[in-house]
Protein backbone atom coordinates (compact mmCIF):
# COMPACT_ATOMS: atom_id res chain seq x y z
CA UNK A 1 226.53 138.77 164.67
CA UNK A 2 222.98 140.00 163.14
CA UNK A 3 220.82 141.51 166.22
CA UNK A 4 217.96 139.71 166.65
CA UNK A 5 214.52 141.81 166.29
CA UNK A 6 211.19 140.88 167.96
CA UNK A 7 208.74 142.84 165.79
CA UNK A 8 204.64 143.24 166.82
CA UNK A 9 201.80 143.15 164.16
CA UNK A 10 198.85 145.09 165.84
CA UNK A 11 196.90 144.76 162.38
CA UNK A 12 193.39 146.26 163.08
CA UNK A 13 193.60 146.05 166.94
CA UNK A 14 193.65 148.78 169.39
CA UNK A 15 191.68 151.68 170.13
CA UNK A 16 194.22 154.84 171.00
CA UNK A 17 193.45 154.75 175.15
CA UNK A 18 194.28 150.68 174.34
CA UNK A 19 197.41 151.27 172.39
CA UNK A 20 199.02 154.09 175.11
CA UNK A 21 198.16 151.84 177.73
CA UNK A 22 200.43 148.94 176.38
CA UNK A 23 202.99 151.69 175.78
CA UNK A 24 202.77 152.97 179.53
CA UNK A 25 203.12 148.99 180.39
CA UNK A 26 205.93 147.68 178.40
CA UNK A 27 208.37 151.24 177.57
CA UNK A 28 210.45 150.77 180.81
CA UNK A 29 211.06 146.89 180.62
CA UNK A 30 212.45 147.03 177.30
CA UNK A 31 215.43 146.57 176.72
CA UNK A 32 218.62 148.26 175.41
CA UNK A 33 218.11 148.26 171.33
CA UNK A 34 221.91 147.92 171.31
CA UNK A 35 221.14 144.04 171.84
CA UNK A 36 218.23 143.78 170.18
CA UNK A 37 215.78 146.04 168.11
CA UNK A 38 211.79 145.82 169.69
CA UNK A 39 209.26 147.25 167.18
CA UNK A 40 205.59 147.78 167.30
CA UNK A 41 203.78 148.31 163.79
CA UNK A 42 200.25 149.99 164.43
CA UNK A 43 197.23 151.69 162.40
CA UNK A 44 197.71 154.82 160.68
CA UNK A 45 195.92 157.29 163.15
CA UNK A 46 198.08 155.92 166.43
CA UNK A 47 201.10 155.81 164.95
CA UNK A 48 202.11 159.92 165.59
CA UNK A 49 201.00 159.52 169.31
CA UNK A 50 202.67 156.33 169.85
CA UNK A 51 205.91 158.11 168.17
CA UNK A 52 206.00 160.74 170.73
CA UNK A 53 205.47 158.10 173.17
CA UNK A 54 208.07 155.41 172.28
CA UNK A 55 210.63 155.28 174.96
CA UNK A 56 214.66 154.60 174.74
CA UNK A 57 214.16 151.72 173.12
CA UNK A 58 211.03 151.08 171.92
CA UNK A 59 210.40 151.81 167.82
CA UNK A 60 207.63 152.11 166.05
CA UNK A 61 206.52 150.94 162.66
CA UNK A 62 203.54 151.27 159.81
CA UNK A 63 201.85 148.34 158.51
CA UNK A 64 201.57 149.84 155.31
CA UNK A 65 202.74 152.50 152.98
CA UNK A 66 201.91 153.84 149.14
CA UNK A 67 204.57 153.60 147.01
CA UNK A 68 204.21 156.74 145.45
CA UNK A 69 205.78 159.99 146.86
CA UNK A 70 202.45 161.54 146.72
CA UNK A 71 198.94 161.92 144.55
CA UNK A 72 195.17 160.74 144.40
CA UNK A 73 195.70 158.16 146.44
CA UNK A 74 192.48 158.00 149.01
CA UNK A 75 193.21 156.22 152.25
CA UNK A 76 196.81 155.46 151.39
CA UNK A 77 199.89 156.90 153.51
CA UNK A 78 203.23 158.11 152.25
CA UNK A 79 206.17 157.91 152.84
CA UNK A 80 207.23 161.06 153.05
CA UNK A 81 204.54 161.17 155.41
CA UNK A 82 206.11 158.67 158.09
CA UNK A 83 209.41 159.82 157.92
CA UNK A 84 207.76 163.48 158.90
CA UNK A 85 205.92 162.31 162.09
CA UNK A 86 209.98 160.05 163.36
CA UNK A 87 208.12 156.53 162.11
CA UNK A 88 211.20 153.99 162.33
CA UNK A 89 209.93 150.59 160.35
CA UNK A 90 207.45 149.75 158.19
CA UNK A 91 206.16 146.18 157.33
CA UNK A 92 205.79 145.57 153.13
CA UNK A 93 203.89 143.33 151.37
CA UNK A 94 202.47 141.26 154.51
CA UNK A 95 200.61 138.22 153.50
CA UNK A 96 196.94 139.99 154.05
CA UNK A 97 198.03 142.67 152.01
CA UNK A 98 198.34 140.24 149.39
CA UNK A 99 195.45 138.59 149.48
CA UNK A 100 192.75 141.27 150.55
CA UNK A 101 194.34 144.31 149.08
CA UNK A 102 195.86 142.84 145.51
CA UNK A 103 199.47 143.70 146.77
CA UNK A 104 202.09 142.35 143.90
CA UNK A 105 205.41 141.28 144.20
CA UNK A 106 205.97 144.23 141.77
CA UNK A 107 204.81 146.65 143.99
CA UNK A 108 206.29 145.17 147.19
CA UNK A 109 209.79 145.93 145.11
CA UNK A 110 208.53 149.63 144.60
CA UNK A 111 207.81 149.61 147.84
CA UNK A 112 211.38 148.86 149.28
CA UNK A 113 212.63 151.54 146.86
CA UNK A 114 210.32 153.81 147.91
CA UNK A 115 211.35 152.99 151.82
CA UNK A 116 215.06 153.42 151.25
CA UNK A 117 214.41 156.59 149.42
CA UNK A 118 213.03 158.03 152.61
CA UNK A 119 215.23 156.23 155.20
CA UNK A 120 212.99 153.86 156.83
CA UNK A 121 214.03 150.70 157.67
CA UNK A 122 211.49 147.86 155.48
CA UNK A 123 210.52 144.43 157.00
CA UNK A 124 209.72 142.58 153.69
CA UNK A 125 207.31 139.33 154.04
CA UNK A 126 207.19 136.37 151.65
CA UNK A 127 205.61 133.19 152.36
CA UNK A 128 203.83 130.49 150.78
CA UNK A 129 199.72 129.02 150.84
CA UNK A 130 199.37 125.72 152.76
CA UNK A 131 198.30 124.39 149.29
CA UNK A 132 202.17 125.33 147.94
CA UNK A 133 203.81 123.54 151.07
CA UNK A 134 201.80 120.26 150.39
CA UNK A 135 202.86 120.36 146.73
CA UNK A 136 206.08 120.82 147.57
CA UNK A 137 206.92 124.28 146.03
CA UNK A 138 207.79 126.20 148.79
CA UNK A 139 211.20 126.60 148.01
CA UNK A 140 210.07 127.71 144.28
CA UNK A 141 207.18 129.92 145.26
CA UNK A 142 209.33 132.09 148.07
CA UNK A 143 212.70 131.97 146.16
CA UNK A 144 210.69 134.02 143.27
CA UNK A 145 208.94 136.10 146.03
CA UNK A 146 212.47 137.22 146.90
CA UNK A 147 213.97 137.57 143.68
CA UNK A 148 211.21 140.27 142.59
CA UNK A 149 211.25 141.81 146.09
CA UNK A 150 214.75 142.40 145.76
CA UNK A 151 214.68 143.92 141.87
CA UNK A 152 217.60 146.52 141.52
CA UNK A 153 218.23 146.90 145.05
CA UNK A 154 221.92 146.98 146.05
CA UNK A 155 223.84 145.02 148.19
CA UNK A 156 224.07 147.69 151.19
CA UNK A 157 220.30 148.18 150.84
CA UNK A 158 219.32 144.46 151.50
CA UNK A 159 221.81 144.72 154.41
CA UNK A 160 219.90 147.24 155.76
CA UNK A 161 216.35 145.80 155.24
CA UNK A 162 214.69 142.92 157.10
CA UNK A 163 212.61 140.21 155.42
CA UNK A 164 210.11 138.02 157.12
CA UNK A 165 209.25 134.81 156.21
CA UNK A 166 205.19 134.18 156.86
CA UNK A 167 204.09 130.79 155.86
CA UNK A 168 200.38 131.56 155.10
CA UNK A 169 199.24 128.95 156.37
CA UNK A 170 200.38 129.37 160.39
CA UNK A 171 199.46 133.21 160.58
CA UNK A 172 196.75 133.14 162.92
CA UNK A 173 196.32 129.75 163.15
CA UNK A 174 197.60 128.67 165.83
CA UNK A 175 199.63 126.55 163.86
CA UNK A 176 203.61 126.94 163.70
CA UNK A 177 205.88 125.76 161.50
CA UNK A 178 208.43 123.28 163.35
CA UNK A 179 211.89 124.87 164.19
CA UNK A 180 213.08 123.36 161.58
CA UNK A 181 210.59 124.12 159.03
CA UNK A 182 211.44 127.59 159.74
CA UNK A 183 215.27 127.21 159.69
CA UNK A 184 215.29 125.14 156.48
CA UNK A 185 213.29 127.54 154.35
CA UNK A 186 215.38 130.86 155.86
CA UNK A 187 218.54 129.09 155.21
CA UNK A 188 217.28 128.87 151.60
CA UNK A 189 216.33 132.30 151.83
CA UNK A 190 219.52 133.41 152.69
CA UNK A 191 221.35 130.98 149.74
CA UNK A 192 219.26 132.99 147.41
CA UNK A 193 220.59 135.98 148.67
CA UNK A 194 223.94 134.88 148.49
CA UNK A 195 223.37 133.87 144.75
CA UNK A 196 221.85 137.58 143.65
CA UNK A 197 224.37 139.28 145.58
CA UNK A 198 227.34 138.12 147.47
CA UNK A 199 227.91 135.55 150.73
CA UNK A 200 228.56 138.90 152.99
CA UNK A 201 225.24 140.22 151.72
CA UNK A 202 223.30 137.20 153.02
CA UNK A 203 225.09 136.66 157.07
CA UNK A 204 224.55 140.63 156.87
CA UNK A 205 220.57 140.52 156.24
CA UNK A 206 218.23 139.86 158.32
CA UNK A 207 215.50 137.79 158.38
CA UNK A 208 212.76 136.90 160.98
CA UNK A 209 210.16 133.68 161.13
CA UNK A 210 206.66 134.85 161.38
CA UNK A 211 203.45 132.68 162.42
CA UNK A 212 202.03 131.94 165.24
CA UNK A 213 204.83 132.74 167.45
CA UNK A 214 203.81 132.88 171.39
CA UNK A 215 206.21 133.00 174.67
CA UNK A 216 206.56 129.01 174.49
CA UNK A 217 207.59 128.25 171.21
CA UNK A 218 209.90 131.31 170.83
CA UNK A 219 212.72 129.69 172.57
CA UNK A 220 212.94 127.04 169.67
CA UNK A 221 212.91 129.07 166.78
CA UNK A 222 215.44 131.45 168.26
CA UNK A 223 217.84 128.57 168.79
CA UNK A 224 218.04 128.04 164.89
CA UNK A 225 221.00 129.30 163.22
CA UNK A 226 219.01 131.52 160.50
CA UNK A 227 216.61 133.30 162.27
CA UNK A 228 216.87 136.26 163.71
CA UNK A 229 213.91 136.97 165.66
CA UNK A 230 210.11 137.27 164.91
CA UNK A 231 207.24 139.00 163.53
CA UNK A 232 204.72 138.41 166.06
CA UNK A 233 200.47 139.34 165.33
CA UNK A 234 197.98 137.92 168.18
CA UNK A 235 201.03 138.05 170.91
CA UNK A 236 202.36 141.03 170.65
CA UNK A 237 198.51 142.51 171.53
CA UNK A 238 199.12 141.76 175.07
CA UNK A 239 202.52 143.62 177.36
CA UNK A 240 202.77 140.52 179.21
CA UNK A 241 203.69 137.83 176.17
CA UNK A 242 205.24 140.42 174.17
CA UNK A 243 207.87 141.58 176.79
CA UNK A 244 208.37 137.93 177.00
CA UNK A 245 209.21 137.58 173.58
CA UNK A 246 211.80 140.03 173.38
CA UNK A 247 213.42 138.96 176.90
CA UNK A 248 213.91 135.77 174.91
CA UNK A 249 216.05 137.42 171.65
CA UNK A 250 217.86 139.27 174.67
CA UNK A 251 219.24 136.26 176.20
């Protein structure tokens, strides 16, 4: 059995006070991480006091890392860096990354390497452009996304990782893929991992829906065999919804 994760986005949300405060509200309601894993990926500058301030059960994650060990690299983060201030996650290659900050499938697979070299745990995203859906190359465009994410990483590794599968066009949104929408394209997903790798490799790894996810549509995508849990952005900004989510992977 994989253990479902319920993973929060803050993006650029949160002032420090705001960010303890949802700490203070949510650290004693969640639950054991023997059952499932509860992550909360923050900005840079919170992410040390958050740390300290994480619970039992509670992890937190980066939105972003360099992957470099270290250099002339203004406004990035190493890391060698999270690993030193006990950060547990860190999200890779996340759609807006893409498409604001030039973020390559190349260097989402330098990335991972660079994550497993320090021993934090990587929640990969691939997902396709509404414009890719309607022309009917999703499969195509996410089955490449994962075949260079993946590049020279060994089977234990991709055990250990988590990917997330963001359609583009439902983060934000409000817009969610159907159940099944999700299901079908993480089954595929995990075929393609099966194919680079072995069938162990792919029930082993991992891998969450992302989009638009909110307290009443979590139910439904948790009943589908393939998914794991969720990456969650404008619900996981409030204690209430987000405790709600991961009550629901608990079940």
């Amino acid at each position: 059995m994989r253990k479902p994760m319920i993973a929060g986005n803050w993006k650029m949300y949160k002032t420090r006070d705001e960010a303890l405060q949802f700490l203070y509200n949510v650290n004693v309601q969640v639950p054991n991480n023997e059952y499932v894993d509860t992550v909360i990926c923050a900005q840079a500058p919170l992410l040390r006091d958050l740390v300290k301030r994480q619970g039992d059960y509670l992890r937190i994650g980066a939105q972003n890392m360099h992957e470099s060990t270290e250099g002339a690299f203004t406004g990035e983060v190493s890391a060698a860096l999270l690993q030193n201030i006990g950060i547990s996650y860190v999200l890779i290659g996340h759609s807006e990354r893409r498409q604001y900050f030039n973020e390559t499938d190349d260097s989402v697979n330098q990335k991972l390497h660079q994550a497993f070299r320090y021993g934090l745990t990587a929640i990969a995203c691939v997902g396709e452009s509404l414009e890719t859906r309607e022309a009917n190359e999703t499969d195509t465009f996410v089955e490449n996304q994962v075949k260079k994410a993946l590049n020279a990483l060994g089977s234990e590794q991709v055990k250990a990782l988590v990917i997330a599968y963001e359609p583009i066009w439902a983060i934000g949104t409000g817009v969610t893929a159907t159940s099944q929408q999700a299901q079908d394209t993480i089954a595929m997903i995990r075929r393609v991992i099966a194919s680079l790798y072995d069938t162990d490799t792919a029930q082993a790894t991992r891998i969450l829906y992302g989009g638009s996810v909110k307290p009443d549509n979590i139910d439904e995508l948790l009943s589908m065999e393939d998914i794991d849990g969720a990456l969650v952005g404008g619900a996981s900004l409030s204690a209430k919804n987000f405790l709600k989510l991961v009550e629901a992977a608990n079940k």
